[in-house]
N, C-alpha and C. Protein backbone atom coordinates (compact mmCIF):
# COMPACT_ATOMS: atom_id res chain seq x y z
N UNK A 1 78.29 137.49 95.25
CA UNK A 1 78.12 136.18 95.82
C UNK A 1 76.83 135.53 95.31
N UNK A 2 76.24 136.70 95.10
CA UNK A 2 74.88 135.73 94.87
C UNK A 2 74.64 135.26 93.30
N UNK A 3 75.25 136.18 92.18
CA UNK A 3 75.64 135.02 90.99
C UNK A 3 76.45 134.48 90.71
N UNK A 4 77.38 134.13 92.24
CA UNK A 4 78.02 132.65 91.90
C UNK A 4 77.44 131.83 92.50
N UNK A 5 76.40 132.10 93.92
CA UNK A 5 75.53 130.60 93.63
C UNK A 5 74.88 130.38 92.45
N UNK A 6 74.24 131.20 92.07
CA UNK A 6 73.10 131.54 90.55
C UNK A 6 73.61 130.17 89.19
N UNK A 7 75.03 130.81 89.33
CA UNK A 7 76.08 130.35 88.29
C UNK A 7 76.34 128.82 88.58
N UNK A 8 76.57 128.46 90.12
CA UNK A 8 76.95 127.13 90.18
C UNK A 8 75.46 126.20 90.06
N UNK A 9 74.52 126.91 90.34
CA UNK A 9 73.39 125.68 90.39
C UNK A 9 72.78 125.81 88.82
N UNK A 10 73.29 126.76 87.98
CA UNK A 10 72.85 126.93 86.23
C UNK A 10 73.75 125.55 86.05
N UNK A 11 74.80 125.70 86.87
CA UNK A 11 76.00 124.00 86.14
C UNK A 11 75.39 123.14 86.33
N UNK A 12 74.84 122.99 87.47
CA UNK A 12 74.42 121.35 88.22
C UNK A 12 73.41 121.17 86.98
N UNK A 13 72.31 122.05 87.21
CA UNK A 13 70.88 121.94 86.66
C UNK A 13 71.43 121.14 84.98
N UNK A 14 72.78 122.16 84.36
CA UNK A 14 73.00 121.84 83.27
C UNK A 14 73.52 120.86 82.78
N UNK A 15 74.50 120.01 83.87
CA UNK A 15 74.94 118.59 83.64
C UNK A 15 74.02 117.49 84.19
N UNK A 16 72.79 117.67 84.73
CA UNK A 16 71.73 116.86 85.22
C UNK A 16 71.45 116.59 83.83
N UNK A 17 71.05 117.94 83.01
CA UNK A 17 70.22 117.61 81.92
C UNK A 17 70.75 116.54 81.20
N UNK A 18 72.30 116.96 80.79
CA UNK A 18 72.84 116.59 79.67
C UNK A 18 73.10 115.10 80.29
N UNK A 19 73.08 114.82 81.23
CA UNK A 19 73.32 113.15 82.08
C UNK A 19 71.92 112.32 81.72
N UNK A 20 70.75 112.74 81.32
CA UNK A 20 69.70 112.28 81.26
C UNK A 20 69.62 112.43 79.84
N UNK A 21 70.07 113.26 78.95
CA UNK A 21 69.97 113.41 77.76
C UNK A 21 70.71 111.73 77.22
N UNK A 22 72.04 111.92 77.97
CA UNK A 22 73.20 110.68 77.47
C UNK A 22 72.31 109.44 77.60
N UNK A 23 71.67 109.39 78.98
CA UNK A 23 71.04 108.11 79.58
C UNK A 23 69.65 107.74 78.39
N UNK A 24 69.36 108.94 77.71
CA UNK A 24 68.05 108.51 76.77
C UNK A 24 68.71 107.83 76.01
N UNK A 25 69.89 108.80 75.25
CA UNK A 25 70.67 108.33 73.90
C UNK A 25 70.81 106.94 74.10
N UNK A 26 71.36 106.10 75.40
CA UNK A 26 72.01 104.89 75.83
C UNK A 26 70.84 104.15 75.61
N UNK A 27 69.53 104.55 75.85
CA UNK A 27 68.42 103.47 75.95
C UNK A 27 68.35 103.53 74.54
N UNK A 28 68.08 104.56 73.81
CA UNK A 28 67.66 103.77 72.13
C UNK A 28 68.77 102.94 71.71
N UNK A 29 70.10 103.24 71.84
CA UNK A 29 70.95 102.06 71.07
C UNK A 29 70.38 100.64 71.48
N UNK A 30 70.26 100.88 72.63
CA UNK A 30 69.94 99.64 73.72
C UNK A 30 69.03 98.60 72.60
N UNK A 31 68.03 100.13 72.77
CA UNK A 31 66.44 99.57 72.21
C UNK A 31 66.68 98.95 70.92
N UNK A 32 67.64 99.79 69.92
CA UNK A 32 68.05 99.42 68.88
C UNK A 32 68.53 97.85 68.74
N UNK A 33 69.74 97.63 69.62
CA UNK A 33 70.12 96.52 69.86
C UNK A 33 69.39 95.14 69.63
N UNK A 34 68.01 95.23 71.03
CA UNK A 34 67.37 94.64 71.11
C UNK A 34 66.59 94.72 70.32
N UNK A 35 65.92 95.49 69.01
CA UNK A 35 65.00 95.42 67.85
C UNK A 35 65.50 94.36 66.98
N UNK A 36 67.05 94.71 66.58
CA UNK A 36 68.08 94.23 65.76
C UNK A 36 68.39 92.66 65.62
N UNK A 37 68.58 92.15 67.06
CA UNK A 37 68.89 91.03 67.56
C UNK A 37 68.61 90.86 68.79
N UNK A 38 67.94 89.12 68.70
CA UNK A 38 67.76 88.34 68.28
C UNK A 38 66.66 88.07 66.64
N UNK A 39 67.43 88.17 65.56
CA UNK A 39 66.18 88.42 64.18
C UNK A 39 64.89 87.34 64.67
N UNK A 40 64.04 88.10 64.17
CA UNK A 40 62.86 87.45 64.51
C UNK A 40 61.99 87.44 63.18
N UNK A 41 61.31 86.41 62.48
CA UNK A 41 60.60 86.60 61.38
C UNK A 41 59.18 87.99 61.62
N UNK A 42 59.38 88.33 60.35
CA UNK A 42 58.18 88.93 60.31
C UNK A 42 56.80 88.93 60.04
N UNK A 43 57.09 87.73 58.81
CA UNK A 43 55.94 86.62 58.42
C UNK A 43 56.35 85.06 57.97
N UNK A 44 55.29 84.34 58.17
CA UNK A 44 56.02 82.94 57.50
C UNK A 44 55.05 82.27 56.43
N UNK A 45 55.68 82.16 55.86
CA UNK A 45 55.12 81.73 54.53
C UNK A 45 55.50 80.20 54.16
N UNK A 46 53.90 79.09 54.00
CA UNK A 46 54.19 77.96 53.85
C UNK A 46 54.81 77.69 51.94
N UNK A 47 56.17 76.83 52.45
CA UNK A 47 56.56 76.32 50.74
C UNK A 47 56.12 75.27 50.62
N UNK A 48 55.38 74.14 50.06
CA UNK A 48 55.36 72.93 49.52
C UNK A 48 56.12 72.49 48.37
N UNK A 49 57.49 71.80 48.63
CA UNK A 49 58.13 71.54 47.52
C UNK A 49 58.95 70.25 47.16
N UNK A 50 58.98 70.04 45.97
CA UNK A 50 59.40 68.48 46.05
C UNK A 50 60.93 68.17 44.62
N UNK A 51 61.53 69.57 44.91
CA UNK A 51 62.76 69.34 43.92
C UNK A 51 63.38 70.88 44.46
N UNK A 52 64.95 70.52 44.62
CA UNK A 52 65.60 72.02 45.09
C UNK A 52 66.83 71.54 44.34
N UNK A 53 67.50 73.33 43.81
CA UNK A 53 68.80 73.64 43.42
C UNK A 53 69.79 73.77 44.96
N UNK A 54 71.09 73.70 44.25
CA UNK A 54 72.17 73.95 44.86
C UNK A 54 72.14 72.99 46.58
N UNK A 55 71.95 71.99 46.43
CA UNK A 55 71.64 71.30 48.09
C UNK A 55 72.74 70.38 47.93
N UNK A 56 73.00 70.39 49.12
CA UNK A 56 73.90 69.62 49.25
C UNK A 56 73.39 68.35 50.45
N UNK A 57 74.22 66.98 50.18
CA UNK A 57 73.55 65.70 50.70
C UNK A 57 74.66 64.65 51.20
N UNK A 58 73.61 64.01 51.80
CA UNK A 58 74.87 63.07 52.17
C UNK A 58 73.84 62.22 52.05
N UNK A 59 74.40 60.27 52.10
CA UNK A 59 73.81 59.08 52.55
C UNK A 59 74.27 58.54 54.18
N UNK A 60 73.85 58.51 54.96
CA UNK A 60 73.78 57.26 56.06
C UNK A 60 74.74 56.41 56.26
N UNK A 61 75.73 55.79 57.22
CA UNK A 61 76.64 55.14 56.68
C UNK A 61 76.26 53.76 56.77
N UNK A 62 74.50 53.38 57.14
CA UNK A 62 73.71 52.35 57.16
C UNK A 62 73.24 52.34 55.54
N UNK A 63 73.21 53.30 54.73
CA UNK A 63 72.70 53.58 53.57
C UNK A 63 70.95 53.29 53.80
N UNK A 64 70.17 54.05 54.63
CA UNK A 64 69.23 53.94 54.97
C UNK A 64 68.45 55.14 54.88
N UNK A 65 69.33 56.40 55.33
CA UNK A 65 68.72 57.93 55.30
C UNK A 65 69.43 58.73 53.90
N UNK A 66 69.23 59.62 53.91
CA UNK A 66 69.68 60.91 52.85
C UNK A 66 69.29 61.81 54.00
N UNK A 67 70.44 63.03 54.28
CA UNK A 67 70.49 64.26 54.95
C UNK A 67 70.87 65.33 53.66
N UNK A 68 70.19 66.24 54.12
CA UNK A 68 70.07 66.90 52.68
C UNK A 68 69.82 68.55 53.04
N UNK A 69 70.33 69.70 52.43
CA UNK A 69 69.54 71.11 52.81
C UNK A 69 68.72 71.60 51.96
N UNK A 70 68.00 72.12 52.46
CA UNK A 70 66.93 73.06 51.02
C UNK A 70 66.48 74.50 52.09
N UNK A 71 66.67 75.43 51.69
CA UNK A 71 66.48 77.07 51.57
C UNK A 71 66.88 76.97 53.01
N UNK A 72 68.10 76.69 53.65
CA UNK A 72 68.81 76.65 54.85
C UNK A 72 68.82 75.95 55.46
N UNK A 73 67.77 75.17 55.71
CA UNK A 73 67.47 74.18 56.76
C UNK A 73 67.78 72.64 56.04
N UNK A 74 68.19 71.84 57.20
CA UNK A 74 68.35 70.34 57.03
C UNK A 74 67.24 69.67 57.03
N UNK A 75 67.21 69.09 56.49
CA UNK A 75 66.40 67.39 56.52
C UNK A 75 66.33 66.11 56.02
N UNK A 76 65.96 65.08 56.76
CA UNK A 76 66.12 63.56 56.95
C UNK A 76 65.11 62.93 56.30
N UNK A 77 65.54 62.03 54.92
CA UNK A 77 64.96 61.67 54.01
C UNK A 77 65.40 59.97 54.08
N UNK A 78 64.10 59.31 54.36
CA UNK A 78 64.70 57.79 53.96
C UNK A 78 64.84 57.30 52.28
N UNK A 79 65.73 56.70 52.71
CA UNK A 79 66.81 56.59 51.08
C UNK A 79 65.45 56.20 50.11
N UNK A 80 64.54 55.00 50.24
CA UNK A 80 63.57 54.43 49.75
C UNK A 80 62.79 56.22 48.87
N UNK A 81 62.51 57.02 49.36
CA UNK A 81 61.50 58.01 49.64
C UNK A 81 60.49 57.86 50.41
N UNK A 82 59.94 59.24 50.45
CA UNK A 82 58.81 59.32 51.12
C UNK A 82 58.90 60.94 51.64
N UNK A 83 58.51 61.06 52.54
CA UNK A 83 58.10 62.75 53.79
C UNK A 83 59.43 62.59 54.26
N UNK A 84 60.02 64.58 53.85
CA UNK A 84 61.36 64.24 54.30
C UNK A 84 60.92 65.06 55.71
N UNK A 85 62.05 64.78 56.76
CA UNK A 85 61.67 65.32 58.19
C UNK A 85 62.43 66.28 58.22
N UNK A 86 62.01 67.73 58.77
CA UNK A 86 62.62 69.08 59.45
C UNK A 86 63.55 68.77 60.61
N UNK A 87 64.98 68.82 60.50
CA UNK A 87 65.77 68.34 61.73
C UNK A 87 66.28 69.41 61.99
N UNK A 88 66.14 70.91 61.18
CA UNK A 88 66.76 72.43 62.07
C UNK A 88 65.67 73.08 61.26
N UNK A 89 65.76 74.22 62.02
CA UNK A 89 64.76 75.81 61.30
C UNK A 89 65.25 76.81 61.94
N UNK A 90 64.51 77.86 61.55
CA UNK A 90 64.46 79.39 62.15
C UNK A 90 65.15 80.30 60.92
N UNK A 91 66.08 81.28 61.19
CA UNK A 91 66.01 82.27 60.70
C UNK A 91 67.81 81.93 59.97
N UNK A 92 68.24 80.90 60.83
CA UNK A 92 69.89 80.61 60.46
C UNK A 92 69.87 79.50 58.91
N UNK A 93 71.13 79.89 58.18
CA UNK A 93 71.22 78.99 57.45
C UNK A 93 72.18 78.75 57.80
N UNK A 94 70.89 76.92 57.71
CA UNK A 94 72.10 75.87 57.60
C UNK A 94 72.33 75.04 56.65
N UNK A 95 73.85 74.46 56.27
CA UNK A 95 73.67 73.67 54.83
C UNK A 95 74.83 72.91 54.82
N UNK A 96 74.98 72.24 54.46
CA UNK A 96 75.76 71.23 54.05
C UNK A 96 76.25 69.96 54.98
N UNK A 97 75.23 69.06 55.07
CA UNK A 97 75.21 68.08 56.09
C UNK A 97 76.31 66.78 55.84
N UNK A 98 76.49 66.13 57.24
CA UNK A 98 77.28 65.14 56.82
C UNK A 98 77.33 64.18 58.24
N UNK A 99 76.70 63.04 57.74
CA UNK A 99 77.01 61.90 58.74
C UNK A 99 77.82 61.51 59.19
N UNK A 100 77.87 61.37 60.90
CA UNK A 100 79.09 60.92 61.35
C UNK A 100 79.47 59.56 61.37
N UNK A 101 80.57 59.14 61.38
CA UNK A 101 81.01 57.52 61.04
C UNK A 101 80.09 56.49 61.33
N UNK A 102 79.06 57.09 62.68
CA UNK A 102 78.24 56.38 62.86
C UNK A 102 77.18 56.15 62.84
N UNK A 103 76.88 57.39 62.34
CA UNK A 103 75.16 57.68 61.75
C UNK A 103 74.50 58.35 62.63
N UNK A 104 75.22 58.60 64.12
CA UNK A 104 73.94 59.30 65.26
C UNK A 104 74.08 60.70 65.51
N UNK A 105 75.08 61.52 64.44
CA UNK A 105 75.31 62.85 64.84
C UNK A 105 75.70 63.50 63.03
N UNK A 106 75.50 64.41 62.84
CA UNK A 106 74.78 64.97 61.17
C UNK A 106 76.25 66.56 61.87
N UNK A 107 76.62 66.38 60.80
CA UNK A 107 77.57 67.81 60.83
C UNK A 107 77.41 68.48 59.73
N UNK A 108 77.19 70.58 60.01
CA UNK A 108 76.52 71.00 59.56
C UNK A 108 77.29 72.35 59.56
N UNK A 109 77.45 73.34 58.65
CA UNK A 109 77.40 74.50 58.44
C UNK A 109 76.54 75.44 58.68
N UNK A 110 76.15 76.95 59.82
CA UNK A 110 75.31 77.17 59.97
C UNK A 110 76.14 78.83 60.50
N UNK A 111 74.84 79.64 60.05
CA UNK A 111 75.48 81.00 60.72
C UNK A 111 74.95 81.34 61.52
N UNK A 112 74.18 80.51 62.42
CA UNK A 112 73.42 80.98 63.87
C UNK A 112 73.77 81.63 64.71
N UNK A 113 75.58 81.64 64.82
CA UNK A 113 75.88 82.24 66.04
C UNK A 113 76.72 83.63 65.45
N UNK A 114 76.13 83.94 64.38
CA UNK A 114 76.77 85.32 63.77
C UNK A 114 78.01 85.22 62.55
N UNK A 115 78.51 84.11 62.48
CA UNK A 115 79.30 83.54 61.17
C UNK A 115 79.05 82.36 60.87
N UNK A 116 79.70 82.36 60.03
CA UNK A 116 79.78 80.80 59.38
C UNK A 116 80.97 79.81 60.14
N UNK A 117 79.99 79.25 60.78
CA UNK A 117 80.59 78.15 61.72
C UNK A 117 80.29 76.82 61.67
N UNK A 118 80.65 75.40 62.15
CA UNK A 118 81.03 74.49 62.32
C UNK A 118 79.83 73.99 63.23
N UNK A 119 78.87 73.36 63.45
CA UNK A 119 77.77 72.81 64.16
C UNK A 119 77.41 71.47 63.95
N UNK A 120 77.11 70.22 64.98
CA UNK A 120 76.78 69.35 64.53
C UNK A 120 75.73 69.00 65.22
N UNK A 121 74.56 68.16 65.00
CA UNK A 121 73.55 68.12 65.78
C UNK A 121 73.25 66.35 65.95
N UNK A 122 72.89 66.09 67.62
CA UNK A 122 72.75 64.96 68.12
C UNK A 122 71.58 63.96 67.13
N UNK A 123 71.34 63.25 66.23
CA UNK A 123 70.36 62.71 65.89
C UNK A 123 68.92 61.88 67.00
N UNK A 124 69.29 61.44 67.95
CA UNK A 124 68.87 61.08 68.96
C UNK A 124 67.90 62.16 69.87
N UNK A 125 68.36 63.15 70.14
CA UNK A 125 67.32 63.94 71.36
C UNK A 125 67.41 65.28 70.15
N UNK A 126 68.18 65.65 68.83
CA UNK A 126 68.27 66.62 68.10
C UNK A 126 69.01 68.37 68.66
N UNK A 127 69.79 67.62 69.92
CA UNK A 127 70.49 69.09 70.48
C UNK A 127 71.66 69.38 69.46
N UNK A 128 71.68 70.51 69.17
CA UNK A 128 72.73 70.99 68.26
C UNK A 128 73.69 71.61 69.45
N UNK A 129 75.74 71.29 68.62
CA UNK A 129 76.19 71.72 69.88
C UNK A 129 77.23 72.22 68.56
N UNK A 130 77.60 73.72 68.89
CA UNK A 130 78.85 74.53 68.33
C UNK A 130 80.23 74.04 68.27
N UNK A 131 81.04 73.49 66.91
CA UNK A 131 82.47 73.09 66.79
C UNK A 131 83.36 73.77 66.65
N UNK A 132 83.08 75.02 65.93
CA UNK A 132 83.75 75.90 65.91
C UNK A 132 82.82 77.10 66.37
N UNK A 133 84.19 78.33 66.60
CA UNK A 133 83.74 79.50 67.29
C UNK A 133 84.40 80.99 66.86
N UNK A 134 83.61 82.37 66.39
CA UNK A 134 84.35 82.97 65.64
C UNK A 134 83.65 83.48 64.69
N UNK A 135 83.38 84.86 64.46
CA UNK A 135 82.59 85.13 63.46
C UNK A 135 83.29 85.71 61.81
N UNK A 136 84.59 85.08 62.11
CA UNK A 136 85.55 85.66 60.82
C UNK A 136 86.40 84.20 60.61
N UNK A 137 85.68 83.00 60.94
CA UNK A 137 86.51 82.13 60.46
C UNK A 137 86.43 81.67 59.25
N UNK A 138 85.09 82.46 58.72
CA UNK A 138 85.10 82.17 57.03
C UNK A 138 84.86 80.24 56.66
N UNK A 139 84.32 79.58 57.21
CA UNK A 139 84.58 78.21 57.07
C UNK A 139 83.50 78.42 56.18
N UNK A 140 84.12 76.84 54.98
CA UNK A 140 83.58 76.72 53.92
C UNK A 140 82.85 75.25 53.91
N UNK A 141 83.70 74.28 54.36
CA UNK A 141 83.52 73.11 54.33
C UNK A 141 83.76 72.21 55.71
N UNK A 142 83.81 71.00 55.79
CA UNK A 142 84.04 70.56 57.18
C UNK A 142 83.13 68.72 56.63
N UNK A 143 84.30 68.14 57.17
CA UNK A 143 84.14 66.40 57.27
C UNK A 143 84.65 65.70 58.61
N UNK A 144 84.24 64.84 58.97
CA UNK A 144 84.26 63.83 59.91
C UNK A 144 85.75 63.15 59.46
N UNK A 145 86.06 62.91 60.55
CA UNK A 145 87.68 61.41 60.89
C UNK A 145 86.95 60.59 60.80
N UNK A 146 87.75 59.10 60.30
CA UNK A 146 87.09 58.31 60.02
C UNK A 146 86.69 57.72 61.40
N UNK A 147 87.45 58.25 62.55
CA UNK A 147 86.99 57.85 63.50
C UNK A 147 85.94 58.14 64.14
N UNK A 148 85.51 59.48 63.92
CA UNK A 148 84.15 60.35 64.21
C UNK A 148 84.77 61.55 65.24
N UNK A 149 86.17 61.55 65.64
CA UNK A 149 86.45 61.69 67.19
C UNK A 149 86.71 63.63 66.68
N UNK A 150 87.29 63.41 65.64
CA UNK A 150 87.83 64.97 64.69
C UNK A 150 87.08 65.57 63.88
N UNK A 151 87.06 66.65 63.27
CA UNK A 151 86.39 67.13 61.96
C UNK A 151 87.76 68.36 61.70
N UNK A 152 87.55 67.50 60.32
CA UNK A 152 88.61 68.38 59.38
C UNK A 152 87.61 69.92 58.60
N UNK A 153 88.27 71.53 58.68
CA UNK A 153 87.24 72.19 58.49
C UNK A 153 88.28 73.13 57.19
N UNK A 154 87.94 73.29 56.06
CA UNK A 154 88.50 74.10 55.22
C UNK A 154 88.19 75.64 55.77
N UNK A 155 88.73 76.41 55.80
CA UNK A 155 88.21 77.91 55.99
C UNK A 155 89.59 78.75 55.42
N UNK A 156 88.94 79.76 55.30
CA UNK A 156 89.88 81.32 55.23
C UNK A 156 88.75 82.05 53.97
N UNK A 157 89.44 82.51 53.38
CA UNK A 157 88.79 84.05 52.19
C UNK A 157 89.38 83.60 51.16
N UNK A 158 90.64 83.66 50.88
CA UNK A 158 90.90 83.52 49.37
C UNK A 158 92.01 82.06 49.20
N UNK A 159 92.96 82.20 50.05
CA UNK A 159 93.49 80.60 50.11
C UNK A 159 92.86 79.97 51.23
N UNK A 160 92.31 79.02 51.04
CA UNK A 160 91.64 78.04 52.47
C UNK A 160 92.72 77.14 52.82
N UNK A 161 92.58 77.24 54.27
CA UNK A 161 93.79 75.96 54.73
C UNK A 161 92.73 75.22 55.60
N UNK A 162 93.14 74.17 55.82
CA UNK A 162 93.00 72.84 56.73
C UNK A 162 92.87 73.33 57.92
N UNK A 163 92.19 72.85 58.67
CA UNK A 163 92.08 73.22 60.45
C UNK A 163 91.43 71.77 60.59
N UNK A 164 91.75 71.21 61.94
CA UNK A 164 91.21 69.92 62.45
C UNK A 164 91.09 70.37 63.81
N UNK A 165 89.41 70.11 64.19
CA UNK A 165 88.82 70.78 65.70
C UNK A 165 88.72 69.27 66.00
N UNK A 166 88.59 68.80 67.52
CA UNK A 166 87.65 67.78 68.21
C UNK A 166 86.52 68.43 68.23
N UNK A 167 85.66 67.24 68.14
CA UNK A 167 84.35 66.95 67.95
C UNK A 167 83.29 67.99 68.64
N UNK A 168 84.57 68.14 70.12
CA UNK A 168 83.47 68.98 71.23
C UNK A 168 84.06 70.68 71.47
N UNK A 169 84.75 70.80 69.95
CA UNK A 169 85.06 72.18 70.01
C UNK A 169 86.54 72.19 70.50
N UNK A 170 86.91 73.76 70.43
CA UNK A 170 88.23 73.89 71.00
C UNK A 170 88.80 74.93 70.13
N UNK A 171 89.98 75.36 70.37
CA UNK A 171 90.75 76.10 68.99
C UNK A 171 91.22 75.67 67.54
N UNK A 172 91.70 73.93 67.87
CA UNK A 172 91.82 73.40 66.79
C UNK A 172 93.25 73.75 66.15
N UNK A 173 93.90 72.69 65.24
CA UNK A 173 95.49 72.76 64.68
C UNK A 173 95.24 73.09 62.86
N UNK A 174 96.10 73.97 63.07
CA UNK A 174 95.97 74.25 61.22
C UNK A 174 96.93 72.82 60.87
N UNK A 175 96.06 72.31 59.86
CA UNK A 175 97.42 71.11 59.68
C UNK A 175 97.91 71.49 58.19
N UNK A 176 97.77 72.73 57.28
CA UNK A 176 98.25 72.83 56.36
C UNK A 176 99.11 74.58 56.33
N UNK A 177 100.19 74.45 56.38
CA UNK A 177 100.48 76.58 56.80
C UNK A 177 100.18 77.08 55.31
């Protein structure tokens, strides 16, 4: 009798351990997790520059601004020249801007939320709000209705088809099979 209490409290003692062992393991992924993401720079380094490859642009439909990307980020250039303005940053690229019919909202390509997605940002107060959603939608491209109300978005991997989202998100209609 007395080494089967012996025996049953060697179990307890032994699945205590291994329960606290699991519970460590659980905190480093954790920890991991949280090291991982949200990316955070490690250093920042000022560029001063006044000519970039591969950017892509748009004009104003006032023909007044140029929206334009350089090394991810957007910015707002009056057509004349001069100091172009920082209208996104951080660690996401974003690129390929495009004015909406009416000039007060800039639509944008950006992988902030873990793919390459569909984003357009308010020109007015500068809140950026998510059009599309999905970290395998592969989107390549994306334009405004002439009404402003739609955005037509090319995506896939090797054949791209047509998708048309509203403005304020949603699932959206493939309009090409």
């Amino acid at each position: 009798m007395k080494y089967l209490i012996t025996f049953f409290i060697s179990i307890i003692i032994l699945q205590s351990s291994l329960a606290q062992d699991d519970a460590k393991k659980a905190d480093k992924k954790e920890d991991k997790k949280e090291k991982d993401l949200p990316l955070k720079a490690e250093r920042f380094i000022k560029i001063d520059t006044d000519e970039g490859t591969w950017t892509s642009l748009d004009v104003s439909p006032d023909g007044k601004k140029i929206a334009f990307d350089l090394l991810g980020d957007l910015y707002i250039l009056p057509i004349e020249g001069g100091k172009a303005e920082r209208i996104t940053k951080g660690l996401a690229f974003d690129s390929n801007p495009k004015f909406s019919p009416d000039g007060n909202e800039i639509l944008f390509l950006s992988d902030r939320s873990g793919g390459n997605n569909v984003w357009r940002i308010d020109m007015k107060n500068k809140d950026t709000i998510q059009v599309t959603k999905g970290d395998k939608k592969n989107v390549q491209s994306a334009d405004w209705s002439p009404d402003g109300d739609y955005i037509v978005v090319s995506q896939g991997t090797r054949n791209l088809k047509l998708h048309m989202y509203h403005k304020e998100g949603g699932g959206g209609v493939k309009l090409i099979k």
